[in-house]
C-alpha atoms as a PDB file:
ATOM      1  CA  UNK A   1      38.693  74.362  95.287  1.00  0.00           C
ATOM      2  CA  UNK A   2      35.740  76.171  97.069  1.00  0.00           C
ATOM      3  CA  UNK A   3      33.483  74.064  99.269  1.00  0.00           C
ATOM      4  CA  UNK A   4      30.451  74.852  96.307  1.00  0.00           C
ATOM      5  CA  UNK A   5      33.020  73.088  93.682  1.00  0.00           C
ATOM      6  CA  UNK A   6      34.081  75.814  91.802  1.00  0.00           C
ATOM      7  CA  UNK A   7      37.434  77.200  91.694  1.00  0.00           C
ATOM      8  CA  UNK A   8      38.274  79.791  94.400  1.00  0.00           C
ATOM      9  CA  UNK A   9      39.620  83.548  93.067  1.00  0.00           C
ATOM     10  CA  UNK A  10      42.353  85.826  94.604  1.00  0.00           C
ATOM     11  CA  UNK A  11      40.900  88.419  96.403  1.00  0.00           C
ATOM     12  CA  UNK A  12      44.218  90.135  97.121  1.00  0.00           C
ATOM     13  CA  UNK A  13      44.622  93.482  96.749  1.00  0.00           C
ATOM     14  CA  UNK A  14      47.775  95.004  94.996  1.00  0.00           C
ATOM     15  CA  UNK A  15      50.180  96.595  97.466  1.00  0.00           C
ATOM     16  CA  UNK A  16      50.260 100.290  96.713  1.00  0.00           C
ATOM     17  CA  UNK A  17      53.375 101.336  96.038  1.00  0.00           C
ATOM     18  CA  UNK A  18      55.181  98.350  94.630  1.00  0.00           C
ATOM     19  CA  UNK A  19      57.625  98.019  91.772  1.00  0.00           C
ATOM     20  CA  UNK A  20      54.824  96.831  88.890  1.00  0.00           C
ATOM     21  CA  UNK A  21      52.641  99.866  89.787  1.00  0.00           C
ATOM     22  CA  UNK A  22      55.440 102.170  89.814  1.00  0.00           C
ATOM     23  CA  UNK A  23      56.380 100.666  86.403  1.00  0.00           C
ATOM     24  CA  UNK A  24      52.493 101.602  85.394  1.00  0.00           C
ATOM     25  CA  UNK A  25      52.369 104.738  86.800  1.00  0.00           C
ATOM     26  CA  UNK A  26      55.425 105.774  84.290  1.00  0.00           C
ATOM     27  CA  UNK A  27      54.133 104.229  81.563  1.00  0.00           C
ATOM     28  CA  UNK A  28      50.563 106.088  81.953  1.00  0.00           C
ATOM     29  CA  UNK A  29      53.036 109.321  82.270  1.00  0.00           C
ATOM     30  CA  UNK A  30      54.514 108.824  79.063  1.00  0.00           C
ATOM     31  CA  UNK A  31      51.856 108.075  77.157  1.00  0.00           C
ATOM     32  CA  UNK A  32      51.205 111.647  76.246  1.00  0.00           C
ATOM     33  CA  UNK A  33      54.736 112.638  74.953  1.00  0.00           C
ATOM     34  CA  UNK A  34      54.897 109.200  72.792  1.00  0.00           C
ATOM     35  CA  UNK A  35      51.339 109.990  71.572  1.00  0.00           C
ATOM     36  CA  UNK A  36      53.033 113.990  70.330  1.00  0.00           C
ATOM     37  CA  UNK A  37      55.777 111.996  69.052  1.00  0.00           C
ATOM     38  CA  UNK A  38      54.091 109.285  67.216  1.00  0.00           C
ATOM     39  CA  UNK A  39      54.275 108.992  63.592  1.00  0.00           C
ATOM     40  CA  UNK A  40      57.379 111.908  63.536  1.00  0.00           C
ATOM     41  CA  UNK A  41      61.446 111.959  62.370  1.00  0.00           C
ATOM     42  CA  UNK A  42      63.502 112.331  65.217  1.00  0.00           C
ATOM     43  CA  UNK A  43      67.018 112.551  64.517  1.00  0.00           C
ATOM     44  CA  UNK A  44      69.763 111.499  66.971  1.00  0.00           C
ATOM     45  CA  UNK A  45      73.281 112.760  66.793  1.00  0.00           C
ATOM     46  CA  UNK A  46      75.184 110.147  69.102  1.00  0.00           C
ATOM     47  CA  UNK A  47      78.852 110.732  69.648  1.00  0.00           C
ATOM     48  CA  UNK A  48      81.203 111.441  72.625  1.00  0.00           C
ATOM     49  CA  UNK A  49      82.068 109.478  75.745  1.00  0.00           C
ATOM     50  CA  UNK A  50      79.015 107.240  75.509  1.00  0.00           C
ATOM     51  CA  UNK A  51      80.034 105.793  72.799  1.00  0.00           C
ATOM     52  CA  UNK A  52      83.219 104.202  73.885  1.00  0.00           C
ATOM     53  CA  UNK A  53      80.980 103.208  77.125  1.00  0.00           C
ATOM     54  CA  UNK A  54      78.983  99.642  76.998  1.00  0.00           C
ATOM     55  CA  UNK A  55      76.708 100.148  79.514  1.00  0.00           C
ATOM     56  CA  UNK A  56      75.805 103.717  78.166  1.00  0.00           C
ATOM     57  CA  UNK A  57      76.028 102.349  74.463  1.00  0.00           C
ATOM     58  CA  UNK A  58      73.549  99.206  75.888  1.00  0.00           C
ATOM     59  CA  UNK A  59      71.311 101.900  77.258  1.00  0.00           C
ATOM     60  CA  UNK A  60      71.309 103.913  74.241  1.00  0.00           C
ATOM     61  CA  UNK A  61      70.438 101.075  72.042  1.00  0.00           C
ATOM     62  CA  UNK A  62      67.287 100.214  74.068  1.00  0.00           C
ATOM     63  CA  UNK A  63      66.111 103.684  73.651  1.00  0.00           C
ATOM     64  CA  UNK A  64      66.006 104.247  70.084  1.00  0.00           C
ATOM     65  CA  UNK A  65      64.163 100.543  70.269  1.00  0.00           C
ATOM     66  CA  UNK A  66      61.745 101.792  72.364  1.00  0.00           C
ATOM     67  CA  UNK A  67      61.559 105.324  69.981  1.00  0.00           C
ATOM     68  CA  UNK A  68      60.986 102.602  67.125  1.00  0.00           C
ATOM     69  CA  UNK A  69      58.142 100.606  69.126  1.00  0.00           C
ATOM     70  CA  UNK A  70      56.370 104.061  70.079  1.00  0.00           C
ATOM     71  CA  UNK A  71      55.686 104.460  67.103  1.00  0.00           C
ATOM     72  CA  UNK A  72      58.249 107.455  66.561  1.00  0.00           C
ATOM     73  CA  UNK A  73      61.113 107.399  63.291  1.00  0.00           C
ATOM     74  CA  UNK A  74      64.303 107.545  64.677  1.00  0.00           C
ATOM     75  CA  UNK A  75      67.192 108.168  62.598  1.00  0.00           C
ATOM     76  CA  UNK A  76      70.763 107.399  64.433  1.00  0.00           C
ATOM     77  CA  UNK A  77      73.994 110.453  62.662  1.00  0.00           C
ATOM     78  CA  UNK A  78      77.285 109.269  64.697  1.00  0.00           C
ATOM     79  CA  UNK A  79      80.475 110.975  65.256  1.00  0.00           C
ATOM     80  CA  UNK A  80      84.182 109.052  66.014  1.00  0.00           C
ATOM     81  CA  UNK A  81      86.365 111.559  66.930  1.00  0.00           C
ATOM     82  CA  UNK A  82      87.714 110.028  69.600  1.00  0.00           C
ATOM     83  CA  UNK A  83      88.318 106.026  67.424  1.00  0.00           C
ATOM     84  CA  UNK A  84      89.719 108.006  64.463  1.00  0.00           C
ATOM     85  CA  UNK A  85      92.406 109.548  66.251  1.00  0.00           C
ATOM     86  CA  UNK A  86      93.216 106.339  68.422  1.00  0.00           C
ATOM     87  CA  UNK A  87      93.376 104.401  64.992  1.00  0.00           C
ATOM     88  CA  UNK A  88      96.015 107.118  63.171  1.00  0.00           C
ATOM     89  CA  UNK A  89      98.435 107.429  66.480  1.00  0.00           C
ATOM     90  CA  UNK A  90      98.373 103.089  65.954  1.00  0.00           C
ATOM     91  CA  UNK A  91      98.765 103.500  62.537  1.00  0.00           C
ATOM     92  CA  UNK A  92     101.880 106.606  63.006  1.00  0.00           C
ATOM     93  CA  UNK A  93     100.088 108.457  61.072  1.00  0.00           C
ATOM     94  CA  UNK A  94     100.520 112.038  61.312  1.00  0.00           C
ATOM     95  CA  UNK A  95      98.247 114.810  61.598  1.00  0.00           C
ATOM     96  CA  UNK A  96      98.893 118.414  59.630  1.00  0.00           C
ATOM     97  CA  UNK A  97      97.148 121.488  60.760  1.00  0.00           C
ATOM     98  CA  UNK A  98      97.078 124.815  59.189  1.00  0.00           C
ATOM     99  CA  UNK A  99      96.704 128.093  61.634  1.00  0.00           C
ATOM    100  CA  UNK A 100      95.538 125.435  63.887  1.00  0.00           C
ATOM    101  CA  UNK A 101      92.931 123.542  61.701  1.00  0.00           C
ATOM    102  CA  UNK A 102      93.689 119.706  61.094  1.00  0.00           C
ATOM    103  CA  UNK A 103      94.027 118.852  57.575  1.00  0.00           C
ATOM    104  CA  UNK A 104      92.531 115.706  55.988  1.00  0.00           C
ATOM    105  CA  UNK A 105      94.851 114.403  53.259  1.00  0.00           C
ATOM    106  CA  UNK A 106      93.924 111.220  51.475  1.00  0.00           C
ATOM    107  CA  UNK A 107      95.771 108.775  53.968  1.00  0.00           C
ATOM    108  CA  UNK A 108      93.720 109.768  56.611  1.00  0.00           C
ATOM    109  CA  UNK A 109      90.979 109.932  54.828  1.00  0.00           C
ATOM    110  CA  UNK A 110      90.708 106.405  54.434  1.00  0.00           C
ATOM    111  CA  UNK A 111      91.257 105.805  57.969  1.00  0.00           C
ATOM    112  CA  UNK A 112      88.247 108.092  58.893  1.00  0.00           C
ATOM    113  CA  UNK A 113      86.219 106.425  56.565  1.00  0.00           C
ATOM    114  CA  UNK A 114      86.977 102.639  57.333  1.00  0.00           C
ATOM    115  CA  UNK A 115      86.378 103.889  61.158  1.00  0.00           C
ATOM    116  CA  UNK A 116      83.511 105.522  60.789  1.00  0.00           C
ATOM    117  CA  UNK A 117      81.557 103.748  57.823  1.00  0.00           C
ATOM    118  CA  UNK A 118      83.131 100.452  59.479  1.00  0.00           C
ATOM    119  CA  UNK A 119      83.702  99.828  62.907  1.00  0.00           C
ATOM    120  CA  UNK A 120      81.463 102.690  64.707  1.00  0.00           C
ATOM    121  CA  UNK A 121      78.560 102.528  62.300  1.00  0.00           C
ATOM    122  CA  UNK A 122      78.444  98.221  62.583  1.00  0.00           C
ATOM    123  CA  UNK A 123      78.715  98.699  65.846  1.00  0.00           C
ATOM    124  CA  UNK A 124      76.033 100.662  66.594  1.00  0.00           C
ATOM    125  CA  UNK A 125      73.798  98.689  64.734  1.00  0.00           C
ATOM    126  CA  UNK A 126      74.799  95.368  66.180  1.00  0.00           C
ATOM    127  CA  UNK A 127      73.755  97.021  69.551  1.00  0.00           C
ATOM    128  CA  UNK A 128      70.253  98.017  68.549  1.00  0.00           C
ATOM    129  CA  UNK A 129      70.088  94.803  66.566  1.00  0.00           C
ATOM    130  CA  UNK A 130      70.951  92.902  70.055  1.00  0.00           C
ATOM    131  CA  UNK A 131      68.157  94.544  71.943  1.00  0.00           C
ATOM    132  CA  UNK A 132      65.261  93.653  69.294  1.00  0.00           C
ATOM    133  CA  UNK A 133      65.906  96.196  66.880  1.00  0.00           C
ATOM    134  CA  UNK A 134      66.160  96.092  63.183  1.00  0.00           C
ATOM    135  CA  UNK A 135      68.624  98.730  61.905  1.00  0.00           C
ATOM    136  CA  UNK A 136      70.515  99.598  58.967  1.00  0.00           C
ATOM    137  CA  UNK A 137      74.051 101.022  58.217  1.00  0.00           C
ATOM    138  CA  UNK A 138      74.692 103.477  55.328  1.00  0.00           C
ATOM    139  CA  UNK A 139      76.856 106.403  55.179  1.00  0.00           C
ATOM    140  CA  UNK A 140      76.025 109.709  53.332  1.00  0.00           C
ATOM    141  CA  UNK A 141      77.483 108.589  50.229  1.00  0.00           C
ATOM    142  CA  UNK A 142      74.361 105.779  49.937  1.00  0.00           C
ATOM    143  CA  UNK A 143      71.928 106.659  46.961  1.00  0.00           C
ATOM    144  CA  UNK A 144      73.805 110.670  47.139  1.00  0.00           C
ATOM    145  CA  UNK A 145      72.099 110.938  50.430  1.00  0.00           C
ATOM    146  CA  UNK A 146      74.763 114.091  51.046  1.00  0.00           C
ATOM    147  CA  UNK A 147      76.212 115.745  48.482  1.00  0.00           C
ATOM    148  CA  UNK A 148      78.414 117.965  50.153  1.00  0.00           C
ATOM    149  CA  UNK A 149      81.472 120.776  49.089  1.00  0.00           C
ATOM    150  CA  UNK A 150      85.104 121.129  50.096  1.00  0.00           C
ATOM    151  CA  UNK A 151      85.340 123.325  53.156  1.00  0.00           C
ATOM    152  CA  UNK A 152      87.449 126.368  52.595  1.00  0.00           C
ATOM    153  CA  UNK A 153      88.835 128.125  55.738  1.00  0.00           C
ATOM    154  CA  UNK A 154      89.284 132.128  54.938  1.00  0.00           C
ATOM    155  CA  UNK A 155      92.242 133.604  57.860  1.00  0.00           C
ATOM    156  CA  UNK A 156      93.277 137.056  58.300  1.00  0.00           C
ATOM    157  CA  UNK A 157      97.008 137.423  58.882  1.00  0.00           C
ATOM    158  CA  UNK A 158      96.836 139.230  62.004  1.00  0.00           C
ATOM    159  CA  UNK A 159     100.063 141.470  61.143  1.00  0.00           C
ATOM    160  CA  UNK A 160     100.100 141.802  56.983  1.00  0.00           C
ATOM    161  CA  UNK A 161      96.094 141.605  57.588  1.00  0.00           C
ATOM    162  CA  UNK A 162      95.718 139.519  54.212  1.00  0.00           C
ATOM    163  CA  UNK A 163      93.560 137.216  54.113  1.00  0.00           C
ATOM    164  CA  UNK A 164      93.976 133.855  53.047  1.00  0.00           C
ATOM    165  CA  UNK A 165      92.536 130.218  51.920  1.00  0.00           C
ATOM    166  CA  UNK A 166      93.167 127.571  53.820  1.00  0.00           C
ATOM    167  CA  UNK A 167      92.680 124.264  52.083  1.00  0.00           C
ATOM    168  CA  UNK A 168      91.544 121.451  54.543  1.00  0.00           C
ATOM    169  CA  UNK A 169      92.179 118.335  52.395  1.00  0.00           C
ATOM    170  CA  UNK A 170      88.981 116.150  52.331  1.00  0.00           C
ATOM    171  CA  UNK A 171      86.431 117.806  54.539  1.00  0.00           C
ATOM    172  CA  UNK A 172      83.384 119.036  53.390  1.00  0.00           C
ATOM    173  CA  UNK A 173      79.973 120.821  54.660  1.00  0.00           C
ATOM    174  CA  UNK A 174      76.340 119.330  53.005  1.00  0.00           C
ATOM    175  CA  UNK A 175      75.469 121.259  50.052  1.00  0.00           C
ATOM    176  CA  UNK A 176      72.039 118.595  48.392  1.00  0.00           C
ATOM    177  CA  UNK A 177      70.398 116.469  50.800  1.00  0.00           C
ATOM    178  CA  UNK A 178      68.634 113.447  49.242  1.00  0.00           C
ATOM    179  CA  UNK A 179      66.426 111.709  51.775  1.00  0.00           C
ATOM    180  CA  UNK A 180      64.777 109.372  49.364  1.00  0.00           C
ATOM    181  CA  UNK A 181      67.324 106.165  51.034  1.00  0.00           C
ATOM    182  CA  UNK A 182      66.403 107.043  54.726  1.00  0.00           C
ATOM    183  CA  UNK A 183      62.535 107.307  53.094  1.00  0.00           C
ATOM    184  CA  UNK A 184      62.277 103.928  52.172  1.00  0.00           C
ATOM    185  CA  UNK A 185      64.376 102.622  55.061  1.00  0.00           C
ATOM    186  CA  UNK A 186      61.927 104.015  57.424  1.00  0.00           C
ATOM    187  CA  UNK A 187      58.951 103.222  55.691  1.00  0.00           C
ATOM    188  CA  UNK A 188      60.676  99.302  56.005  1.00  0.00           C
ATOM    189  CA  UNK A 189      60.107  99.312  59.254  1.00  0.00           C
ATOM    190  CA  UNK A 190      64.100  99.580  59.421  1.00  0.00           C
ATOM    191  CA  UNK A 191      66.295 102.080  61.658  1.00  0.00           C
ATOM    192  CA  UNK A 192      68.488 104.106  59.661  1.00  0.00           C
ATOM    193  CA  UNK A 193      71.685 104.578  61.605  1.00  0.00           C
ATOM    194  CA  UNK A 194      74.036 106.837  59.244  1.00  0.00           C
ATOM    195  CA  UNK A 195      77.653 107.767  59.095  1.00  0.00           C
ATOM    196  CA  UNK A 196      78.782 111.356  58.416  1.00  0.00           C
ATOM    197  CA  UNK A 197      80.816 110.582  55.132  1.00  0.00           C
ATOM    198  CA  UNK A 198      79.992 112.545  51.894  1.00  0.00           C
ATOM    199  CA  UNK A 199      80.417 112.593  48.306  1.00  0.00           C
ATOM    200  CA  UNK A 200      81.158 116.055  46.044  1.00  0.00           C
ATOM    201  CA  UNK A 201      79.637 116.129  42.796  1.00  0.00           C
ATOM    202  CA  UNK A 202      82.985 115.101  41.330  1.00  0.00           C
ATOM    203  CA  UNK A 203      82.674 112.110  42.906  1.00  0.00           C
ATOM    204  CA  UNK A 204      85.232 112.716  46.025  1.00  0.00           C
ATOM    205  CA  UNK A 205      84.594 111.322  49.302  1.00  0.00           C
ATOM    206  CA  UNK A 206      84.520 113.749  51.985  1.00  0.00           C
ATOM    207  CA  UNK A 207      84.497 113.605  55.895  1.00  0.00           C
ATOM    208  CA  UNK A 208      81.715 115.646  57.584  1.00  0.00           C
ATOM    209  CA  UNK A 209      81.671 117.074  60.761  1.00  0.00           C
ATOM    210  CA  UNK A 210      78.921 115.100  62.462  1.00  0.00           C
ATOM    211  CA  UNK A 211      76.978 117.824  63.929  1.00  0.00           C
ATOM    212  CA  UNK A 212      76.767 119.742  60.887  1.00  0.00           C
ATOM    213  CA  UNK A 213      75.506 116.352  59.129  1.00  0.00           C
ATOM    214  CA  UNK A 214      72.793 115.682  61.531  1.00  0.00           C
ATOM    215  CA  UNK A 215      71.382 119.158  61.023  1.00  0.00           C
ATOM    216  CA  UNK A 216      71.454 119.386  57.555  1.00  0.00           C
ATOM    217  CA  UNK A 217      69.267 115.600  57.848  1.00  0.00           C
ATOM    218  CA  UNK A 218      67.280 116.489  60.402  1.00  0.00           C
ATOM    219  CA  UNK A 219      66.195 120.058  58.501  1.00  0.00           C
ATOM    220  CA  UNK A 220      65.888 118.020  54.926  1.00  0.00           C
ATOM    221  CA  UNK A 221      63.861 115.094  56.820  1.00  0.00           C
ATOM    222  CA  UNK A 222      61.546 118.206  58.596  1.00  0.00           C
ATOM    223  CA  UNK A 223      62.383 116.339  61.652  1.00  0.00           C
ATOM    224  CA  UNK A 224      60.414 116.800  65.018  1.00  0.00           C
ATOM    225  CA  UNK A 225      63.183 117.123  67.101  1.00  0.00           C
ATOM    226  CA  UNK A 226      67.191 116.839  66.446  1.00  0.00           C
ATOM    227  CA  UNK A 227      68.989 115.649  69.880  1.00  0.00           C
ATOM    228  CA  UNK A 228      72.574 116.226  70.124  1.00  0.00           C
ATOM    229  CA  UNK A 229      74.420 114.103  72.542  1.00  0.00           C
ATOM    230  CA  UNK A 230      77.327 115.211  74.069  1.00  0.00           C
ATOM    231  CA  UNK A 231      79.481 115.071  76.885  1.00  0.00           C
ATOM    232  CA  UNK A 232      77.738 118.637  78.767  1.00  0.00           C
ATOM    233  CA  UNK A 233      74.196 118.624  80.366  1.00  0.00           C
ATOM    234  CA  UNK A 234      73.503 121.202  77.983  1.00  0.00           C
ATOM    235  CA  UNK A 235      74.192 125.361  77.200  1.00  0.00           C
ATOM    236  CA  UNK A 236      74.770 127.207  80.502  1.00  0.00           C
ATOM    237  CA  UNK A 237      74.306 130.827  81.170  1.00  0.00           C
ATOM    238  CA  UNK A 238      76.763 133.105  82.948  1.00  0.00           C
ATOM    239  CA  UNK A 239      75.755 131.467  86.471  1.00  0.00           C
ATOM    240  CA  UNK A 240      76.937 128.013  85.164  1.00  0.00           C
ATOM    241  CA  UNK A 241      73.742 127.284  85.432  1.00  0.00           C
ATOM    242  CA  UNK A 242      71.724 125.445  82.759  1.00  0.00           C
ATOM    243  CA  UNK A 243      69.628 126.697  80.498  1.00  0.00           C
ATOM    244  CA  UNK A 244      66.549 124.635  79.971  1.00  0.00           C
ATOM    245  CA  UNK A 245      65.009 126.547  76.820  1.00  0.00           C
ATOM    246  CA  UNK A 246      66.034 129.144  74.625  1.00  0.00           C
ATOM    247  CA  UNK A 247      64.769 130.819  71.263  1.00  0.00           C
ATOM    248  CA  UNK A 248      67.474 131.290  68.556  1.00  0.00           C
ATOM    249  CA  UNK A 249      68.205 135.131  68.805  1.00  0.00           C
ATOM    250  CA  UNK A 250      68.798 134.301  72.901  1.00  0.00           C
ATOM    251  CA  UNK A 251      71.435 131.370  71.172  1.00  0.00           C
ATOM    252  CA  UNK A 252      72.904 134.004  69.246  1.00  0.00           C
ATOM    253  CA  UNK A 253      72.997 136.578  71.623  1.00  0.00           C
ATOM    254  CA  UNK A 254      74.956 134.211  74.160  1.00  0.00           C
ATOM    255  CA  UNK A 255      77.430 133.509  71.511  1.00  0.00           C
ATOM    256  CA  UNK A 256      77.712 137.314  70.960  1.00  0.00           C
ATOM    257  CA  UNK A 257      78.529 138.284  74.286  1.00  0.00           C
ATOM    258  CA  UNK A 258      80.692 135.306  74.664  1.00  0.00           C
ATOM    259  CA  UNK A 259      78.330 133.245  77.284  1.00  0.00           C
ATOM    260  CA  UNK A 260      78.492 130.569  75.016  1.00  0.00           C
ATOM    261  CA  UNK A 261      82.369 130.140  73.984  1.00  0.00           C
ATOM    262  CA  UNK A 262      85.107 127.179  72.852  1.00  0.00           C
ATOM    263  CA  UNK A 263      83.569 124.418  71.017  1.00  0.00           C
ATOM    264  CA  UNK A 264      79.742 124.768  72.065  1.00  0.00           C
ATOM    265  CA  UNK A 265      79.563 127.938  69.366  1.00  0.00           C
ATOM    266  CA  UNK A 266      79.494 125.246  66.336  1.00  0.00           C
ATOM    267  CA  UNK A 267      76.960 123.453  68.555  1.00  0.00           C
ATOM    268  CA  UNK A 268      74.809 125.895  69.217  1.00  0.00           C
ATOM    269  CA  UNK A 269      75.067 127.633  65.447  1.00  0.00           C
ATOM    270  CA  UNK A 270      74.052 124.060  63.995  1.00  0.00           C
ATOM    271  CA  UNK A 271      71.087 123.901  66.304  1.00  0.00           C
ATOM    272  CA  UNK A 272      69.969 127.610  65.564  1.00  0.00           C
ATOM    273  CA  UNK A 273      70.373 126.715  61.748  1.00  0.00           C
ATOM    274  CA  UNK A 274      68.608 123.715  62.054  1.00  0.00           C
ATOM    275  CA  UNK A 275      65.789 125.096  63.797  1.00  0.00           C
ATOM    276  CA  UNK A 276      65.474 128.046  61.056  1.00  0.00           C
ATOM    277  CA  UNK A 277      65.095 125.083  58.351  1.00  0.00           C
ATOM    278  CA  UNK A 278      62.349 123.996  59.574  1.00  0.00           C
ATOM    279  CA  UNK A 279      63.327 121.091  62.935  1.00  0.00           C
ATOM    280  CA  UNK A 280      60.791 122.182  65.372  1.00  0.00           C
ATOM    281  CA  UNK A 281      63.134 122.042  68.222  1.00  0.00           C
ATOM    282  CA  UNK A 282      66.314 120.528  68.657  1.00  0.00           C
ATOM    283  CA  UNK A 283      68.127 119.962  72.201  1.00  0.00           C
ATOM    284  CA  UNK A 284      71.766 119.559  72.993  1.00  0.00           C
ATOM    285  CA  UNK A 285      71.419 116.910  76.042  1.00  0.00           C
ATOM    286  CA  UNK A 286      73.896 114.250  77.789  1.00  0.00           C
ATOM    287  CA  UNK A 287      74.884 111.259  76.733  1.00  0.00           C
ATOM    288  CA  UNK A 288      76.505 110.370  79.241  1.00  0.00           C
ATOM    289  CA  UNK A 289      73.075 110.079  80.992  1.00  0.00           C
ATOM    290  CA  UNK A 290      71.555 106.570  81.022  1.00  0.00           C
ATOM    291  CA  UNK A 291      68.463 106.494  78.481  1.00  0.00           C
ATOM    292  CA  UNK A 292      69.194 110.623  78.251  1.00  0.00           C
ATOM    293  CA  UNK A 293      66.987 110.259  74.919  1.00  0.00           C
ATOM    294  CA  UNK A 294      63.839 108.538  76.950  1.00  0.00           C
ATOM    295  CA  UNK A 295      64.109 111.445  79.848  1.00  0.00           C
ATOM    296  CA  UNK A 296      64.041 114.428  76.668  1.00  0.00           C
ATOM    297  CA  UNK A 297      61.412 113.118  74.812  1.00  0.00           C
ATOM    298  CA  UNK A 298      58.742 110.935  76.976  1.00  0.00           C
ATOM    299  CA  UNK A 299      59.059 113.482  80.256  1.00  0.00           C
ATOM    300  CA  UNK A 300      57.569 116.784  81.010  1.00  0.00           C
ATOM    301  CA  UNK A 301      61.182 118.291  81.997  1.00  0.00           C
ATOM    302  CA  UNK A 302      63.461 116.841  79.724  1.00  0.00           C
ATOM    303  CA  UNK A 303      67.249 116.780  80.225  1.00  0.00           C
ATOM    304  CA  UNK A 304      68.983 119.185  78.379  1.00  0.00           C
ATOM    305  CA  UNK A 305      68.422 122.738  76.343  1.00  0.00           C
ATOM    306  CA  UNK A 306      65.929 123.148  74.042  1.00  0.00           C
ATOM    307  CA  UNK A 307      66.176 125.856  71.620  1.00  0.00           C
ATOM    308  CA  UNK A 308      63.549 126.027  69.156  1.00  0.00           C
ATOM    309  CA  UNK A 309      60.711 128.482  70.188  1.00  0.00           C
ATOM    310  CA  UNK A 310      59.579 131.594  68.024  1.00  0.00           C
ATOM    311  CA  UNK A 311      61.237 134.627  69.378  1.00  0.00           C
ATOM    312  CA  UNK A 312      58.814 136.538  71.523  1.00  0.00           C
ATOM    313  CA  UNK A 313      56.396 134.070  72.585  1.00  0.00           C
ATOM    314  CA  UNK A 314      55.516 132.762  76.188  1.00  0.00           C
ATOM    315  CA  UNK A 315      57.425 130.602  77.269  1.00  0.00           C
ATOM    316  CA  UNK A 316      55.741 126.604  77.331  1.00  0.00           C
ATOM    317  CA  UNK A 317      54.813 125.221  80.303  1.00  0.00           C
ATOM    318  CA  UNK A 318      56.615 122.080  79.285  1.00  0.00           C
ATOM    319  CA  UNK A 319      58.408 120.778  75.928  1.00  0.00           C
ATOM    320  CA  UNK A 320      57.481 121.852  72.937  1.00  0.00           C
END
């Protein structure tokens, strides 16, 4: 107590420079980018060697909570390469492939789907759930969320030059997208975390590619941004050096001249198409970045490529 009675105050001044004000000072940074954000779909394609990581998985989790408490909509796609083909090698079961192209027959269908509408997907949501989330799992074939059609491979016989079908079993590509399930899931205050399984109008489940999935929800949703999280910092230019923003015709001009090669072209292509659907910009970053999805969206230089600006025009200053 103070000699006059009353009780005496701390006069102490913060120390500049310590942890809490460091904390602020990011915060106060952010604000900005979660204010743009606010109120807007962002869709998250998570897949490759983060997901089979706990740590990265743990941070993951914690971002799309954050996302949630920000205000923004995030909507989880995931992939499962990687567990599918661990599970069918325990199971001896083998793959076929046709001029190189795997073949989904209706035994490994079933595999995919119990892995990817199963295990990944619960998984995923117990991890958000665990750090004060409240999601949901559903796959495509929910309420006809994706109606999708058997993929057809045409191949040109190199010697006879005929060309010819290839029939790849149960894979399809999204045809309808139905967003009304992830509508009211979002509007419940839920997150929406969704596995890329389809139905045909027939009634026939069929496996997605994940990418393709995510782009074909993220351009029915009108999303803000679609991140795809991989296992690459992002699309890099001749130099090996990355390319922080690109509009679509540079995309498809690196793919022409073969900058872009292997099995970032399908990457690339869903992010140009998703872009011309209407996704305002959509980034290919990596996961195997702790909280990669915090550094794209809440900071002024990102982590990854963004492609997503009109041909032509000035290039931003910062994010879109």
């Amino acid at each position: 107590m103070a000699k006059n009675g009353s009780k005496s105050k701390n006069t102490a001044k913060p120390k500049s420079g310590g942890a809490a004000q460091t904390q602020a000072k990011i915060l106060a940074q952010a604000l900005p980018y979660m204010q743009r954000y606010g109120g807007t779909t962002v869709v998250v394609k998570y897949g490759g060697h983060a997901m089979g990581d706990e740590a990265l998985a743990e941070s993951f989790a914690k971002d799309i909570v954050l996302l949630k408490q920000a205000g923004v909509n995030p909507v989880v796609v995931h992939g499962g390469g990687p567990q599918i083909g661990r599970l069918l090698d325990e199971l001896n079961i083998k793959s076929r492939f046709e001029d190189g192209l795997r073949v989904t027959d209706k035994e490994t269908l079933d595999v995919v789907e119990m892995v990817l509408s199963g295990a990944i997907n619960k998984s995923i949501v117990g991890a958000i759930n665990a750090q004060g989330g409240q999601a949901v799992g559903i796959s495509g074939k929910d309420a006809n969320l994706m109606i999708a059609r058997k993929t057809e491979r045409r191949v040109t016989d190199p010697v006879s030059n005929i060309e010819k079908i290839i029939d790849l079993g149960y894979v399809g590509e999204p045809e309808t997208v139905n967003t009304h399930i992830v509508d009211v899931i979002q509007k419940s205050d839920l997150i929406p975390v969704v596995a890329p399984i389809g139905a045909s109008t027939e009634g026939e489940t069929l496996n997605i590619n994940a990418d393709t999935f995510a782009g074909a929800l993220a351009a029915a949703l009108k999303a803000k941004r679609l991140l795809m999280l991989t296992d690459v910092d992002g699309v890099l230019d001749a130099k090996d050096k990355l390319i922080e923003q690109m509009a679509g015709t540079e995309a498809r001009a690196l793919i022409a001249n073969g900058v872009v090669s292997g099995g970032m072209i399908p990457k690339v292509e869903t992010c140009i198409d998703a872009v011309e659907s209407g996704v305002e910009g959509v980034v290919i970053i990596n996961g195997k970045v702790p909280h990669a999805v915090l550094l794209e969206l809440f900071t002024e230089h990102g982590a990854g490529t963004l492609i997503g600006w009109p041909s032509g025009a000035p290039k931003p200053p910062q994010r879109l």
